[in-house]
PDB file of N, CA and C in Angstrom:
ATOM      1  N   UNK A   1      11.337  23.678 -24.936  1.00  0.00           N
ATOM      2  CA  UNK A   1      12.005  22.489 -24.450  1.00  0.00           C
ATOM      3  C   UNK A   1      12.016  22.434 -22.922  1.00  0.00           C
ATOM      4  N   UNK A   2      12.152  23.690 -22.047  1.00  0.00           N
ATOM      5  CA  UNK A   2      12.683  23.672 -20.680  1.00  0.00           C
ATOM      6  C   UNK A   2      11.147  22.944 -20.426  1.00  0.00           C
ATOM      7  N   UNK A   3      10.072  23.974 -20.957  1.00  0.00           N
ATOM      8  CA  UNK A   3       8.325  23.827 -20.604  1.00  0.00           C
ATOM      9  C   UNK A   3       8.490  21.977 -20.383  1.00  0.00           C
ATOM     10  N   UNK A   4       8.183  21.405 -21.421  1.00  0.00           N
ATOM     11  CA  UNK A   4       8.269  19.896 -21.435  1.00  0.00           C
ATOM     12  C   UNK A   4       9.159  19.298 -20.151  1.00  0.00           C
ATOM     13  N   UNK A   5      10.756  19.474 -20.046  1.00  0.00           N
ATOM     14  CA  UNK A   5      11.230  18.975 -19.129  1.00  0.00           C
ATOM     15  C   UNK A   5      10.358  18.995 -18.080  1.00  0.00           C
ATOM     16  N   UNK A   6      10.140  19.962 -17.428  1.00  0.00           N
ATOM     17  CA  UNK A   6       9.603  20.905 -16.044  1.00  0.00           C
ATOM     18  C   UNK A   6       7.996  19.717 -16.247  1.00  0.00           C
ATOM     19  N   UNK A   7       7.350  20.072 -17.251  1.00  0.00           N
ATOM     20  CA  UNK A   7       6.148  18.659 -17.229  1.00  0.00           C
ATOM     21  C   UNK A   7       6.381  17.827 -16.568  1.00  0.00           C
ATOM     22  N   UNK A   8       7.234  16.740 -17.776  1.00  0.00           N
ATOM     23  CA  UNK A   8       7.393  16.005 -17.696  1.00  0.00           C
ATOM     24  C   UNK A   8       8.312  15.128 -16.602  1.00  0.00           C
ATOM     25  N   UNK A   9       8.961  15.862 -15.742  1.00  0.00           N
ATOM     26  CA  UNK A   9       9.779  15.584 -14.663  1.00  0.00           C
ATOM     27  C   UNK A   9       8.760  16.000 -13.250  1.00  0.00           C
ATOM     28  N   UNK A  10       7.261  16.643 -13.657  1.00  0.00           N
ATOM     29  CA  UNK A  10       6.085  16.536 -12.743  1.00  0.00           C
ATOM     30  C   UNK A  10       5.716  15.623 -12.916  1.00  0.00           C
ATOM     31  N   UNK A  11       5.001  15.189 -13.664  1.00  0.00           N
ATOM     32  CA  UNK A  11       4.033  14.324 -14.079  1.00  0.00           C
ATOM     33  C   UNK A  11       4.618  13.245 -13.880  1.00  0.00           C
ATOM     34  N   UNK A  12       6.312  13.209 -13.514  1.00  0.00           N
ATOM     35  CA  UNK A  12       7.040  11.621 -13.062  1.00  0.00           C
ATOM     36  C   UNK A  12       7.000  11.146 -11.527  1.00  0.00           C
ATOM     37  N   UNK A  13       7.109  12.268 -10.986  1.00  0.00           N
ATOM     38  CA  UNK A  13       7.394  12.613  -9.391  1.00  0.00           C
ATOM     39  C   UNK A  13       6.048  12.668  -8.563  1.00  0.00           C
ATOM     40  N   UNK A  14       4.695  13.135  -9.762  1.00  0.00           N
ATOM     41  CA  UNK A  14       3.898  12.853  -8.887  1.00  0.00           C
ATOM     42  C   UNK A  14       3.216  11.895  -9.148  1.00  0.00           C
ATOM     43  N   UNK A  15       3.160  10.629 -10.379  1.00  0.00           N
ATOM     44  CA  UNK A  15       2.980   9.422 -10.546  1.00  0.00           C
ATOM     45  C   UNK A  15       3.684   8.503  -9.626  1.00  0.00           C
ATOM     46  N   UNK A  16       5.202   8.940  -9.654  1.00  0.00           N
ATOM     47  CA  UNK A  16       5.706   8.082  -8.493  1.00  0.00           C
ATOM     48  C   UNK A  16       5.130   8.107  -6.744  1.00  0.00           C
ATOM     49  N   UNK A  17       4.596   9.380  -6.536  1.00  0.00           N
ATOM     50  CA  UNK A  17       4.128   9.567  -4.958  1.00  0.00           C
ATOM     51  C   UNK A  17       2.559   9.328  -4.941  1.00  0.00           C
ATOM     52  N   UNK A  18       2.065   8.955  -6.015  1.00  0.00           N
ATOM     53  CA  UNK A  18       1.090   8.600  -5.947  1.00  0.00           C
ATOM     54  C   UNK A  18       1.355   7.418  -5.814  1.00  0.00           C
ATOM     55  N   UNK A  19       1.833   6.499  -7.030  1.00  0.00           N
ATOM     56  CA  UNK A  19       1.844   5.271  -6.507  1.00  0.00           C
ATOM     57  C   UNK A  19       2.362   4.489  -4.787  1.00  0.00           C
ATOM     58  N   UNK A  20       3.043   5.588  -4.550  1.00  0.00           N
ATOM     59  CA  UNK A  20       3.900   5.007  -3.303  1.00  0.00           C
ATOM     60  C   UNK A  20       2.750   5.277  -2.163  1.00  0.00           C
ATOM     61  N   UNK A  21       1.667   6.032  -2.587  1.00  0.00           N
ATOM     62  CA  UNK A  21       0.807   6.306  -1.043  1.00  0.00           C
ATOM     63  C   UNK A  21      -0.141   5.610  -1.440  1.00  0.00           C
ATOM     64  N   UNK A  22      -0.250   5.113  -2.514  1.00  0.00           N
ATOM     65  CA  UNK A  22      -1.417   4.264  -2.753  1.00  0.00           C
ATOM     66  C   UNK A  22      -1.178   2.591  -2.353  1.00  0.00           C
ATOM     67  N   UNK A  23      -0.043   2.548  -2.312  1.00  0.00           N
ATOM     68  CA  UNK A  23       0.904   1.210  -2.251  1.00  0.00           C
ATOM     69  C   UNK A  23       1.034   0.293  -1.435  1.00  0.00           C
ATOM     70  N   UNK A  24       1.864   1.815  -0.436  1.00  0.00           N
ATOM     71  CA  UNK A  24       2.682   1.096   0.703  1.00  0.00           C
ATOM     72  C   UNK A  24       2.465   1.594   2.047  1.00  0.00           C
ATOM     73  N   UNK A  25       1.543   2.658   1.985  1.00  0.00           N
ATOM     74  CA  UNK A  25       0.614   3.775   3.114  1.00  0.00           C
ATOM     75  C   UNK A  25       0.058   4.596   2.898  1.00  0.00           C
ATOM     76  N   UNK A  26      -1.548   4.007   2.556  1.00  0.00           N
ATOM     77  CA  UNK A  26      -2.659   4.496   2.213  1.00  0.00           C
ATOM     78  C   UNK A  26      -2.775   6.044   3.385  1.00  0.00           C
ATOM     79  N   UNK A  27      -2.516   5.072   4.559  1.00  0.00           N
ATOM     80  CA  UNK A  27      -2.789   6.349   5.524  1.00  0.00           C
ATOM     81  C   UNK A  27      -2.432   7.778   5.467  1.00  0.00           C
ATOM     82  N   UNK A  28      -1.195   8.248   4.545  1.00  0.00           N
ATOM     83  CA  UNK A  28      -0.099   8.655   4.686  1.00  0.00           C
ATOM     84  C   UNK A  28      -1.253   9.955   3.280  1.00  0.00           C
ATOM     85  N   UNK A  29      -1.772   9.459   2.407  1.00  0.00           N
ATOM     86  CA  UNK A  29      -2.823  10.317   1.847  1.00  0.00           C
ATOM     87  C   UNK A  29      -3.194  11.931   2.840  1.00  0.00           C
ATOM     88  N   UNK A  30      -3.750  12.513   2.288  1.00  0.00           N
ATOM     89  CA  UNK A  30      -4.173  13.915   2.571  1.00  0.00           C
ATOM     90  C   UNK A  30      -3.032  14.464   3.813  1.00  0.00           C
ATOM     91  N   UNK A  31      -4.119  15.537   4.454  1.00  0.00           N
ATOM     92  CA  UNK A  31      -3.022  16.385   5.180  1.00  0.00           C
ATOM     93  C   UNK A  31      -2.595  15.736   6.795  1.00  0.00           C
ATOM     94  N   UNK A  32      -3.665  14.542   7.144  1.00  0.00           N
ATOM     95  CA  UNK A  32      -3.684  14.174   8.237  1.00  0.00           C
ATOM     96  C   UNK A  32      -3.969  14.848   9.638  1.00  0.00           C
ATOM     97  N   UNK A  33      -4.516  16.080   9.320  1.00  0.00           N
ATOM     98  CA  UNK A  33      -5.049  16.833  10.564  1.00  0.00           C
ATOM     99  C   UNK A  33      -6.148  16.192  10.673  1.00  0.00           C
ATOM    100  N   UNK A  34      -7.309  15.553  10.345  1.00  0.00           N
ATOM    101  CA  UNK A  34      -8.765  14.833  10.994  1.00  0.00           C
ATOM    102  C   UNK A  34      -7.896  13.927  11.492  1.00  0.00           C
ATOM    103  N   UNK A  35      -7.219  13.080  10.845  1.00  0.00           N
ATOM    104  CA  UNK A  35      -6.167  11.206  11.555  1.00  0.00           C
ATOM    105  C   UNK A  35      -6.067  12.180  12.919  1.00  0.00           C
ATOM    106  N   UNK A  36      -5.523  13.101  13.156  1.00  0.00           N
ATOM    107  CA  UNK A  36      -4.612  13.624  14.665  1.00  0.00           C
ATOM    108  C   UNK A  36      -6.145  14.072  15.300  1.00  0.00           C
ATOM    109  N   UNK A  37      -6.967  14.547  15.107  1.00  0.00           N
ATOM    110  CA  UNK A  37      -8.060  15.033  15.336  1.00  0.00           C
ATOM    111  C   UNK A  37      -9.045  13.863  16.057  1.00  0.00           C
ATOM    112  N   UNK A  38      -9.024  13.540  15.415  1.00  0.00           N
ATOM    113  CA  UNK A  38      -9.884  11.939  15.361  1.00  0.00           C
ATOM    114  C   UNK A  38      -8.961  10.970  16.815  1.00  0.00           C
ATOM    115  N   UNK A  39      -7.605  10.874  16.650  1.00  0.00           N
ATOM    116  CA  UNK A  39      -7.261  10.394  17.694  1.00  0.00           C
ATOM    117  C   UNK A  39      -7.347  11.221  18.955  1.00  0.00           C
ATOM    118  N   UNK A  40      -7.011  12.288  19.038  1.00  0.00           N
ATOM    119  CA  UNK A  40      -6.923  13.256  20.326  1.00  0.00           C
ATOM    120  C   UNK A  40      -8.328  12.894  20.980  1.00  0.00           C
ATOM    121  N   UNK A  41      -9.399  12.569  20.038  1.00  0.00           N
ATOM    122  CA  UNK A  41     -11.061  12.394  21.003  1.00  0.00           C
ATOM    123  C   UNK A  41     -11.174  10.959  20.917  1.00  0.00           C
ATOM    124  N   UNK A  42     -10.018  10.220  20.584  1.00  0.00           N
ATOM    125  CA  UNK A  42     -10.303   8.722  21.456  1.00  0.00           C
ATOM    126  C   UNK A  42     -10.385   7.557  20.450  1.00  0.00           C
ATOM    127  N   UNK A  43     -10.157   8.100  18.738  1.00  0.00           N
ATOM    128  CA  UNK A  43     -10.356   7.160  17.864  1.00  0.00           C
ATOM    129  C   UNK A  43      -9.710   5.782  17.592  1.00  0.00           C
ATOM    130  N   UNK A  44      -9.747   4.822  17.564  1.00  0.00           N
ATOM    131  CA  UNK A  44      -8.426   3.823  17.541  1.00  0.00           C
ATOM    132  C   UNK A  44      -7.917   4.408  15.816  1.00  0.00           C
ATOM    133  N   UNK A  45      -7.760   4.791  14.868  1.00  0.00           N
ATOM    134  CA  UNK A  45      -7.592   4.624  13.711  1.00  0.00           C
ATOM    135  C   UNK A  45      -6.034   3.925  13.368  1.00  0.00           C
ATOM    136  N   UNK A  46      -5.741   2.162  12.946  1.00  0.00           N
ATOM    137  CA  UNK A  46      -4.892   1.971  12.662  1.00  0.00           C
ATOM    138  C   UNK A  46      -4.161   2.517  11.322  1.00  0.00           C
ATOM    139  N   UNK A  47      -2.886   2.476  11.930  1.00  0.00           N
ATOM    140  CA  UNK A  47      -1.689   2.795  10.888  1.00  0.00           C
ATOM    141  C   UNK A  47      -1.402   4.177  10.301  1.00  0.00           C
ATOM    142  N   UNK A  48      -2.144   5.473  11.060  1.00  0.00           N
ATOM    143  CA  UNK A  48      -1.740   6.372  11.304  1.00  0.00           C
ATOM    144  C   UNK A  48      -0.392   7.090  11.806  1.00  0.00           C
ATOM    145  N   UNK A  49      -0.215   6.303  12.280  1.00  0.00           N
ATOM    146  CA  UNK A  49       1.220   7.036  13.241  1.00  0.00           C
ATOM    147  C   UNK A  49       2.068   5.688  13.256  1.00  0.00           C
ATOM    148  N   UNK A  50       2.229   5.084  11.905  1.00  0.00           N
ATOM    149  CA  UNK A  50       3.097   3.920  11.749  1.00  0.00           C
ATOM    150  C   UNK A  50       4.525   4.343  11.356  1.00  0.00           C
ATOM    151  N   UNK A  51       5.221   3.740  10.952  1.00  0.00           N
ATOM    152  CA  UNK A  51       6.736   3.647  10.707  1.00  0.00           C
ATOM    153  C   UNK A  51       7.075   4.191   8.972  1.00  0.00           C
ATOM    154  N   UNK A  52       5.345   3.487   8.369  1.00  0.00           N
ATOM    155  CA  UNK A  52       5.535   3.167   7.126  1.00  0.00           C
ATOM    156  C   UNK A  52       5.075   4.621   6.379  1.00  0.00           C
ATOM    157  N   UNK A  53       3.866   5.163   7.215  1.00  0.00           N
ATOM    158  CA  UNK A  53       3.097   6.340   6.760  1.00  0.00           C
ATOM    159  C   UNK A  53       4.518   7.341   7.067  1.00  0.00           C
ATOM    160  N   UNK A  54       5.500   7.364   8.312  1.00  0.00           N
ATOM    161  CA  UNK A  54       6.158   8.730   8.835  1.00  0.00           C
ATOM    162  C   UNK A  54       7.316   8.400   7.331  1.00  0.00           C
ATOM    163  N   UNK A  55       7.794   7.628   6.953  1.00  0.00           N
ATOM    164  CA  UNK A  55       8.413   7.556   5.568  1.00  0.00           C
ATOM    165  C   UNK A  55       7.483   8.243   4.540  1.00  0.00           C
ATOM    166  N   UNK A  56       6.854   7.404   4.067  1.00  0.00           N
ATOM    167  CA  UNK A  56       6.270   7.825   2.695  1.00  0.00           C
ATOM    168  C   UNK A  56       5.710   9.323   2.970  1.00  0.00           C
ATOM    169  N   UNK A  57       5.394   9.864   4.245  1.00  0.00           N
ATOM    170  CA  UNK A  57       4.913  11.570   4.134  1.00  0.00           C
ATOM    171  C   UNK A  57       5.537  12.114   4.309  1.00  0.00           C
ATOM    172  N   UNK A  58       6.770  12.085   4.631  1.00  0.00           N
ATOM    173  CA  UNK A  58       7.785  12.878   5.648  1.00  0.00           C
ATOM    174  C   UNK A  58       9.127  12.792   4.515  1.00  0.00           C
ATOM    175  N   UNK A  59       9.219  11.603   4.607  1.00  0.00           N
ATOM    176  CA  UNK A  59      10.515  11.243   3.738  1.00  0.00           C
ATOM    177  C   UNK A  59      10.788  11.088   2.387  1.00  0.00           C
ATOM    178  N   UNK A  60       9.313  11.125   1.730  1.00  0.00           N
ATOM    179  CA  UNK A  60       9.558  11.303   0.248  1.00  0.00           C
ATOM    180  C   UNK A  60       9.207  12.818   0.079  1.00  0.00           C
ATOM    181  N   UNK A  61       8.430  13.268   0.768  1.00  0.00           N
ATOM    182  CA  UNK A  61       8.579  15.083   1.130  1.00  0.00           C
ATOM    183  C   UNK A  61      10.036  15.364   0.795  1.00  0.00           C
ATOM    184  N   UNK A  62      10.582  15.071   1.781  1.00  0.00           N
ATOM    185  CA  UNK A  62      12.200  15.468   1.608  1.00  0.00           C
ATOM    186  C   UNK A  62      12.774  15.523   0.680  1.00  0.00           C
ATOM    187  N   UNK A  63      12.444  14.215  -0.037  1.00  0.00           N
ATOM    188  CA  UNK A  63      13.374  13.509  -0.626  1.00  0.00           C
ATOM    189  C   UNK A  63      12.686  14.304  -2.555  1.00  0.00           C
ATOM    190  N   UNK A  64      12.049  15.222  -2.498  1.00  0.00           N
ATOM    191  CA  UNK A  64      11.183  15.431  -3.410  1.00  0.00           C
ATOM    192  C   UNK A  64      11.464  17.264  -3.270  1.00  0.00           C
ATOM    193  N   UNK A  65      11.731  18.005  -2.353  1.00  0.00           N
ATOM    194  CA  UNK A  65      12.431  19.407  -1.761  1.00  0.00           C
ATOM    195  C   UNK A  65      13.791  19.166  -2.200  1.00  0.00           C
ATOM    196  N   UNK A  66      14.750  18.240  -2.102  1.00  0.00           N
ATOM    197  CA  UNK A  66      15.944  18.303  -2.194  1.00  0.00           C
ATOM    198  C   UNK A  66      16.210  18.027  -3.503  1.00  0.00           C
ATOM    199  N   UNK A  67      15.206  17.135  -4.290  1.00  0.00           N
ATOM    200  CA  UNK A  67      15.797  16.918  -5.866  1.00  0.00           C
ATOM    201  C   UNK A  67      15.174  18.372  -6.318  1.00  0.00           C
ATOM    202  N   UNK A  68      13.950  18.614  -6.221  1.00  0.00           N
ATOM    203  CA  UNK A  68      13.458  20.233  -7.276  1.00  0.00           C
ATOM    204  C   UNK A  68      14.875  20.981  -6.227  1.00  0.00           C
ATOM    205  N   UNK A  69      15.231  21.181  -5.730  1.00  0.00           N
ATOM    206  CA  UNK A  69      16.167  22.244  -5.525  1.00  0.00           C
ATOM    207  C   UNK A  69      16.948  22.274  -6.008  1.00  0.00           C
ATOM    208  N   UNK A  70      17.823  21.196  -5.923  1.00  0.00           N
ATOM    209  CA  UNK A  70      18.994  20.511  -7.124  1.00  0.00           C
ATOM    210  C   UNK A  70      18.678  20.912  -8.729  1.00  0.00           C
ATOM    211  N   UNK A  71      17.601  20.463  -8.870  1.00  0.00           N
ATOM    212  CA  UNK A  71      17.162  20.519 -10.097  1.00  0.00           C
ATOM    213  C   UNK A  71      17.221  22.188 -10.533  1.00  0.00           C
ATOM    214  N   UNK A  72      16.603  22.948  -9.801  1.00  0.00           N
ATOM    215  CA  UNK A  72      16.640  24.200 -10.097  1.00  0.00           C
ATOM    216  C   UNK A  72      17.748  24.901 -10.282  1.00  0.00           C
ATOM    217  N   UNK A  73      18.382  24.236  -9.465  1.00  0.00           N
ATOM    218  CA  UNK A  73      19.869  25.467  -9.789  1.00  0.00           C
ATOM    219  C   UNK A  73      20.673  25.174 -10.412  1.00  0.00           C
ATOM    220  N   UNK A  74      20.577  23.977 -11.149  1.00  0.00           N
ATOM    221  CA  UNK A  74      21.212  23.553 -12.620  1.00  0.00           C
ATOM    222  C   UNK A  74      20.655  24.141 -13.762  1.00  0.00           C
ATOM    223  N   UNK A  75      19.402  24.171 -13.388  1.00  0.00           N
ATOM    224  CA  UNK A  75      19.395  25.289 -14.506  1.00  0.00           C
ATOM    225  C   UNK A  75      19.202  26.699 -14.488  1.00  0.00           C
ATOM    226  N   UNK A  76      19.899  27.459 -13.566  1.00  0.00           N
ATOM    227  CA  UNK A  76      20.287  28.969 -13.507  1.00  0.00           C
ATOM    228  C   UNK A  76      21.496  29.043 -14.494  1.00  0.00           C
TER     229      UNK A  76
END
């Protein structure tokens, strides 16, 4: 039963962050070291270093550390 939860509470979290980088900041995809790379030698690349990408990478990060943590120690 725990096996399934632990799935199935993946397979929700990363459907949801998929959809959200596919969505609402494409940019916000992979690790973003070439995006920083690419600008440092002069690239224009829009929407890199937007408002929308520092949410969806940064802030559903967070927001995705603080529920599995929660989550975990409910069930100790």
């Amino acid at each position: 039963m725990a096996f399934l939860v632990f799935s199935v509470s993946n397979l929700t979290l990363t459907l949801f962050a998929s959809i959200i980088t596919a969505f609402i900041a494409p940019a916000a995809a992979g690790s973003g070291i070439p995006e920083v790379k690419a600008y440092l030698n002069g690239v224009d690349a829009p929407g890199i270093f937007s408002l929308r990408t520092l949410i969806v990478k940064v802030g559903f990060g967070m927001f995705l550390f603080f529920f599995f943590s929660f989550i975990f120690d409910c069930f100790e």
